[in-house]
Protein backbone atom coordinates (compact mmCIF):
# COMPACT_ATOMS: atom_id res chain seq x y z
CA UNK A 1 -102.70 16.21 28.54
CA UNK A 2 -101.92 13.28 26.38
CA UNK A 3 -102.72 14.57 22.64
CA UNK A 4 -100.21 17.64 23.32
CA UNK A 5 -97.55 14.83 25.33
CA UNK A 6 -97.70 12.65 22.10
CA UNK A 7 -97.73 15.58 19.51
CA UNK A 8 -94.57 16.85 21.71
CA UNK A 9 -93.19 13.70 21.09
CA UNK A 10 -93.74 13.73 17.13
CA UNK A 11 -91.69 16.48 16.81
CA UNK A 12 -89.27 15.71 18.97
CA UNK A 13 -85.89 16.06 16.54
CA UNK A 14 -84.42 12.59 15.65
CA UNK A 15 -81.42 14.35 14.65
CA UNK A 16 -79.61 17.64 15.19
CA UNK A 17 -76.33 17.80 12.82
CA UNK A 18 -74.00 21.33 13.27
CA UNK A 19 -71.76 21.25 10.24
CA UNK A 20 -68.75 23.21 9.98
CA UNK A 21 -66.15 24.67 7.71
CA UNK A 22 -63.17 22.83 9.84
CA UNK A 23 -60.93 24.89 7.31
CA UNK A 24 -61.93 28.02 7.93
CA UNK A 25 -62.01 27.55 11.51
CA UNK A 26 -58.39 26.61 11.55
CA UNK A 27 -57.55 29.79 9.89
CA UNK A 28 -59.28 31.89 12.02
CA UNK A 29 -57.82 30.25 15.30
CA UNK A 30 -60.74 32.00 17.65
CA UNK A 31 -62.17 28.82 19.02
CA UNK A 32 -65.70 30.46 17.03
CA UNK A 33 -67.90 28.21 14.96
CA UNK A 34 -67.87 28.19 11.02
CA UNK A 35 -71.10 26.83 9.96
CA UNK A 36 -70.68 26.06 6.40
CA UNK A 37 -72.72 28.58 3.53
CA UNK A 38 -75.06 26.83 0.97
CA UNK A 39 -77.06 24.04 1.11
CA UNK A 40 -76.13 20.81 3.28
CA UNK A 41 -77.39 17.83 1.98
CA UNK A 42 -77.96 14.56 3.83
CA UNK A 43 -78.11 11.71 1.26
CA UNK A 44 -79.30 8.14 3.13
CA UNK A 45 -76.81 5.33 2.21
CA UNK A 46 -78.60 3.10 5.02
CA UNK A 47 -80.90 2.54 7.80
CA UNK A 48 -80.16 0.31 10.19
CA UNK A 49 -82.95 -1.55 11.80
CA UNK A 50 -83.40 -4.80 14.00
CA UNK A 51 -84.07 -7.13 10.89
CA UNK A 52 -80.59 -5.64 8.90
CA UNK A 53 -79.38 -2.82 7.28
CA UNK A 54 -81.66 -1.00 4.39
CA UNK A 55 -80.62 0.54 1.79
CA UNK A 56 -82.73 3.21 -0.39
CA UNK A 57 -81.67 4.60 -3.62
CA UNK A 58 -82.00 8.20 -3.89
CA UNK A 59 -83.38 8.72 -0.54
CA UNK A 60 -82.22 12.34 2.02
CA UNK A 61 -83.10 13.77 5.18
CA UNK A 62 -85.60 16.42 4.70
CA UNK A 63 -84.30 18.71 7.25
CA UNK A 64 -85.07 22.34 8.75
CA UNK A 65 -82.74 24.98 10.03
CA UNK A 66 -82.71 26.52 13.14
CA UNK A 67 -81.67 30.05 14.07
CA UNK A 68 -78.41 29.33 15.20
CA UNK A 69 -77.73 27.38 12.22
CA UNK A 70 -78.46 23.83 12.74
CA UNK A 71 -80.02 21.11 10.43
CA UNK A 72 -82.59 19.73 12.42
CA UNK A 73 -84.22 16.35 11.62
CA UNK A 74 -87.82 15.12 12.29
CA UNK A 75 -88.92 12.13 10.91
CA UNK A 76 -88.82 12.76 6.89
CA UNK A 77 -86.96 11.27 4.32
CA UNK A 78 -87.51 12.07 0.50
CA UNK A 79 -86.81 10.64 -2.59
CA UNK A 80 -84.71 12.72 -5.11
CA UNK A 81 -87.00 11.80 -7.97
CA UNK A 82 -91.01 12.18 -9.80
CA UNK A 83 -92.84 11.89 -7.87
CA UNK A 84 -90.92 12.62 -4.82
CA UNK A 85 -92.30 10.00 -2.23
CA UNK A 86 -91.57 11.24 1.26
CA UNK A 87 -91.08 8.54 4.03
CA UNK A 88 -91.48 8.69 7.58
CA UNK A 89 -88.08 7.07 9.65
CA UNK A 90 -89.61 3.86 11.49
CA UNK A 91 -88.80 4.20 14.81
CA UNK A 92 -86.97 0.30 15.71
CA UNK A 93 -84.77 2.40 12.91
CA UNK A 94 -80.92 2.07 15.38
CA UNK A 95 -78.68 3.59 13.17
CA UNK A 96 -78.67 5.83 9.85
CA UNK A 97 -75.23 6.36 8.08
CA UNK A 98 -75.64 9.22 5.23
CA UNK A 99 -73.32 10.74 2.73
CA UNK A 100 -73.29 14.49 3.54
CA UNK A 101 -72.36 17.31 0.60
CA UNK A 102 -72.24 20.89 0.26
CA UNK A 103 -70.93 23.18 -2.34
CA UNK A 104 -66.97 23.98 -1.71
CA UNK A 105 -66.86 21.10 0.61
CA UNK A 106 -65.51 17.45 0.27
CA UNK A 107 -68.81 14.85 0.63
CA UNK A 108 -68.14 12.96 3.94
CA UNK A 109 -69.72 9.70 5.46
CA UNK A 110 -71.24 10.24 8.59
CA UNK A 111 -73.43 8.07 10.96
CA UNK A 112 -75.52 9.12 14.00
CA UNK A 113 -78.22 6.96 16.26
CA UNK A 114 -81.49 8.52 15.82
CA UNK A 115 -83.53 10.16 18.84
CA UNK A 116 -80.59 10.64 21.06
CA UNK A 117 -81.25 14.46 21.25
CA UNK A 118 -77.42 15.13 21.18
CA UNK A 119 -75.87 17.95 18.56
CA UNK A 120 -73.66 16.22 15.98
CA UNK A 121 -71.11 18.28 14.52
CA UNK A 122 -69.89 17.26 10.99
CA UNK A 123 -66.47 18.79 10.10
CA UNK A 124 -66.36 19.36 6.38
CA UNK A 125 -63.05 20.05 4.72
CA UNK A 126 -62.30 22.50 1.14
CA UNK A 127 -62.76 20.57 -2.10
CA UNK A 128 -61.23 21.79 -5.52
CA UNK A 129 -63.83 24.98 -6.00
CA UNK A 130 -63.26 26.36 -2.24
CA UNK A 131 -62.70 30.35 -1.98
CA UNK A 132 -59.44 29.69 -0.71
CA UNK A 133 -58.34 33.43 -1.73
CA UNK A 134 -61.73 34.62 0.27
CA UNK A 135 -60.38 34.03 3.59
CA UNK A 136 -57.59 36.48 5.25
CA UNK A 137 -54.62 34.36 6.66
CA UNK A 138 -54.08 34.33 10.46
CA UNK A 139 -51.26 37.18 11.67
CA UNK A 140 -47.86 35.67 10.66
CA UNK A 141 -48.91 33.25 8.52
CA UNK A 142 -48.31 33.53 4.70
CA UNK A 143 -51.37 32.05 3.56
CA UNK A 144 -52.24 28.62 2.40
CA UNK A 145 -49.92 26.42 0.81
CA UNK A 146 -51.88 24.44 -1.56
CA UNK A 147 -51.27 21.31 -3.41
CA UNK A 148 -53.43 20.64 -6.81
CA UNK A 149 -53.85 17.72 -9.08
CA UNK A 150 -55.58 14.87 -11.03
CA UNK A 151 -55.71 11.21 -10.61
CA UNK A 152 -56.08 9.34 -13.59
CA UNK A 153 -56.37 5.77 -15.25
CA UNK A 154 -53.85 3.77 -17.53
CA UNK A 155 -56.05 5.33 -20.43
CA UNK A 156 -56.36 8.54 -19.52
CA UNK A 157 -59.64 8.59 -17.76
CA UNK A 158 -60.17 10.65 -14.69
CA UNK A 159 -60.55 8.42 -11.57
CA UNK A 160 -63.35 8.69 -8.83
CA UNK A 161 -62.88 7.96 -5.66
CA UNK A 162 -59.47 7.52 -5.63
CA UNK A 163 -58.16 8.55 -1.40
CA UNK A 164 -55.09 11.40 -2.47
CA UNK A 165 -52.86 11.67 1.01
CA UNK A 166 -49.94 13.73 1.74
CA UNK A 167 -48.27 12.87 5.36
CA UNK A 168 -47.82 17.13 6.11
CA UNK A 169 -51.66 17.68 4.89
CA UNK A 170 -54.48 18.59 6.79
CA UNK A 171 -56.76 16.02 5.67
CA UNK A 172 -56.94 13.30 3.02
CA UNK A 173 -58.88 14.32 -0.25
CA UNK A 174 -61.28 11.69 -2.27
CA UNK A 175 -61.79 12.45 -5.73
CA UNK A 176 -64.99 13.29 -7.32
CA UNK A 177 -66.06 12.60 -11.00
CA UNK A 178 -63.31 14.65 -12.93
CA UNK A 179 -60.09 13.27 -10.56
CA UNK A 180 -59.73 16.15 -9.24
CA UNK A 181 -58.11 16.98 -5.36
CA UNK A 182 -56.33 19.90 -3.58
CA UNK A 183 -54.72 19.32 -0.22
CA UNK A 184 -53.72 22.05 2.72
CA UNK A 185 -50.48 21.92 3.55
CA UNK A 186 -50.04 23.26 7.65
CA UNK A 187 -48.41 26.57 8.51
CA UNK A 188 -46.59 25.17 11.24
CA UNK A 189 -44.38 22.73 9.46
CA UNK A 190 -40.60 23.00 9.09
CA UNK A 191 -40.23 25.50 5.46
CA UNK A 192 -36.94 26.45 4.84
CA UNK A 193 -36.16 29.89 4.53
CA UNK A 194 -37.26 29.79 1.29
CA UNK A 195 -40.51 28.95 2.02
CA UNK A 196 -40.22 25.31 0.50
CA UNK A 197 -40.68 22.15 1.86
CA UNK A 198 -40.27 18.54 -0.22
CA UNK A 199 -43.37 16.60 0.29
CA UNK A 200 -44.93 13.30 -1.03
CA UNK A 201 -48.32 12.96 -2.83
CA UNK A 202 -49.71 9.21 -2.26
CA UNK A 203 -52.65 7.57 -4.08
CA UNK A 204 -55.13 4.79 -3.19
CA UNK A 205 -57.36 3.36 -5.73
CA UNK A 206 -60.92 3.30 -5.08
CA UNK A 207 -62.50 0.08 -3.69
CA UNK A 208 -61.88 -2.83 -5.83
CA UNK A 209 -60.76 -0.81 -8.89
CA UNK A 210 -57.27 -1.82 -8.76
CA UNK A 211 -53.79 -2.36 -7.01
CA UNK A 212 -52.09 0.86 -5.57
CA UNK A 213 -49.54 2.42 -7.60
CA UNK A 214 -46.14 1.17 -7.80
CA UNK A 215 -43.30 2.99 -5.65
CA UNK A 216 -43.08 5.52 -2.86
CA UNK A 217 -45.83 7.96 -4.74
CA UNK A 218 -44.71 11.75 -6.35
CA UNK A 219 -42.00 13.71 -4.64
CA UNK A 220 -43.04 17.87 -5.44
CA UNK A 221 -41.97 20.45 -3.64
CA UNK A 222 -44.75 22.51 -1.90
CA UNK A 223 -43.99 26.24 -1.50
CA UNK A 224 -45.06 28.21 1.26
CA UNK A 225 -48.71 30.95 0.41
CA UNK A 226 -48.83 29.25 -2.65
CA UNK A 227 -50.21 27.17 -5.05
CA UNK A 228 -48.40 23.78 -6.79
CA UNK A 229 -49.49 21.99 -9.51
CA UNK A 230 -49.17 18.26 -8.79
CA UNK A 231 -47.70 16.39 -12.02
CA UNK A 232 -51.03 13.81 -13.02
CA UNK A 233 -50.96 10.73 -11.44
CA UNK A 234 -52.02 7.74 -13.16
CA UNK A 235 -53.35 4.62 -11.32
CA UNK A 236 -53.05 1.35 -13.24
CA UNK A 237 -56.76 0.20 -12.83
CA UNK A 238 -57.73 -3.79 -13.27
């Protein structure tokens, strides 16, 4: 009884992630899951163990998927380069915090205790390449109202990493490599007849890059099922 116990045991998953499309779920409204389409990867930023936080360069989950959809997680981690070492999770390992990315979707920190058995669920919201135009609108609504733009530097430079919030958004958007965002503005708020609404675009640098801009941030005015262009904001970067 004990080599099938302890081979039970081996394969017992250290972690079970469910990640969504929270966009698409909102749109829908049908209290159904959206599990996101393409490929989910789980980067490792760090393990956490008893003798202090580790941190591996290059290193993801290698993880399976289930029927219903899941990611489930074993024991393997890989390293994204020749000759692709895998490594095996120790098990005093308390904590892993990973940096999760999929195409059409924002890349999100998450962090989850391994071996607990429980079903994480990752909400992942639209980044600048989502099908927006590929998902009907709930009955009444007129579509999304999107907000687009680019955060730059004082020299023209696009900015990574930069947190772009707007108070009537859905989320907050964090720049990739080109500066890039687009925000969802919510059906429910207070358009005019017109269909407009003023809003403010707000910018924080990245991390130690540099002081956040000077005044309130970029007054536009977003207009309902459609798309605005956001005038480029530059971030004077120290």
């Amino acid at each position: 009884m004990s080599a099938p116990i302890a081979e039970l045991r081996r394969h017992r998953p250290l972690g079970i992630f469910d990640v969504r499309d929270h966009y698409r779920e909102q749109e829908r409204g049908d209290g159904l899951a959206a599990t996101v389409r393409g490929r989910v990867r789980f980067a490792v930023v760090s393990v956490v163990t008893p003798g202090g936080p580790l941190r591996p360069v290059g290193w993801y989950l290698v993880t399976r998927p289930s029927l219903s959809g899941l990611a489930v997680f074993l024991e393997d981690m890989v390293e994204d380069r020749p000759p692709r070492v895998v490594h095996r999770l120790s098990p005093s390992a308390t904590g892993v915090e990973l940096r999760v990315s999929c195409p059409w979707f924002q890349t999100t920190d998450f962090a989850f205790r391994p071996g607990t058995g429980q079903r994480e669920q990752i909400d992942l919201e639209p980044a600048v390449d989502y099908p927006f135009a590929g998902i009907p609108p709930r009955a009444g609504a007129a579509g999304p109202a999107l907000l687009r733009g680019t955060v730059r530097d004082d020299s023209g430079g696009p900015v990574a990493g930069a947190v772009v919030e707007v108070t009537e958004g859905r989320y907050r958007y964090r720049t990739g490599g080109d500066g890039s965002w687009v925000i969802v503005l919510a059906d429910e708020l207070p358009w005019t007849a017109a269909g407009r609404l003023p809003v403010r675009v707000r910018v924080n640098p990245p991390p130690g890059r540099g002081p956040a801009p000077a005044g309130p941030g970029v007054a536009v005015t977003a207009r309902r099922g459609a798309t605005v262009s956001v005038p480029e904001i530059r971030l004077r970067m120290s």
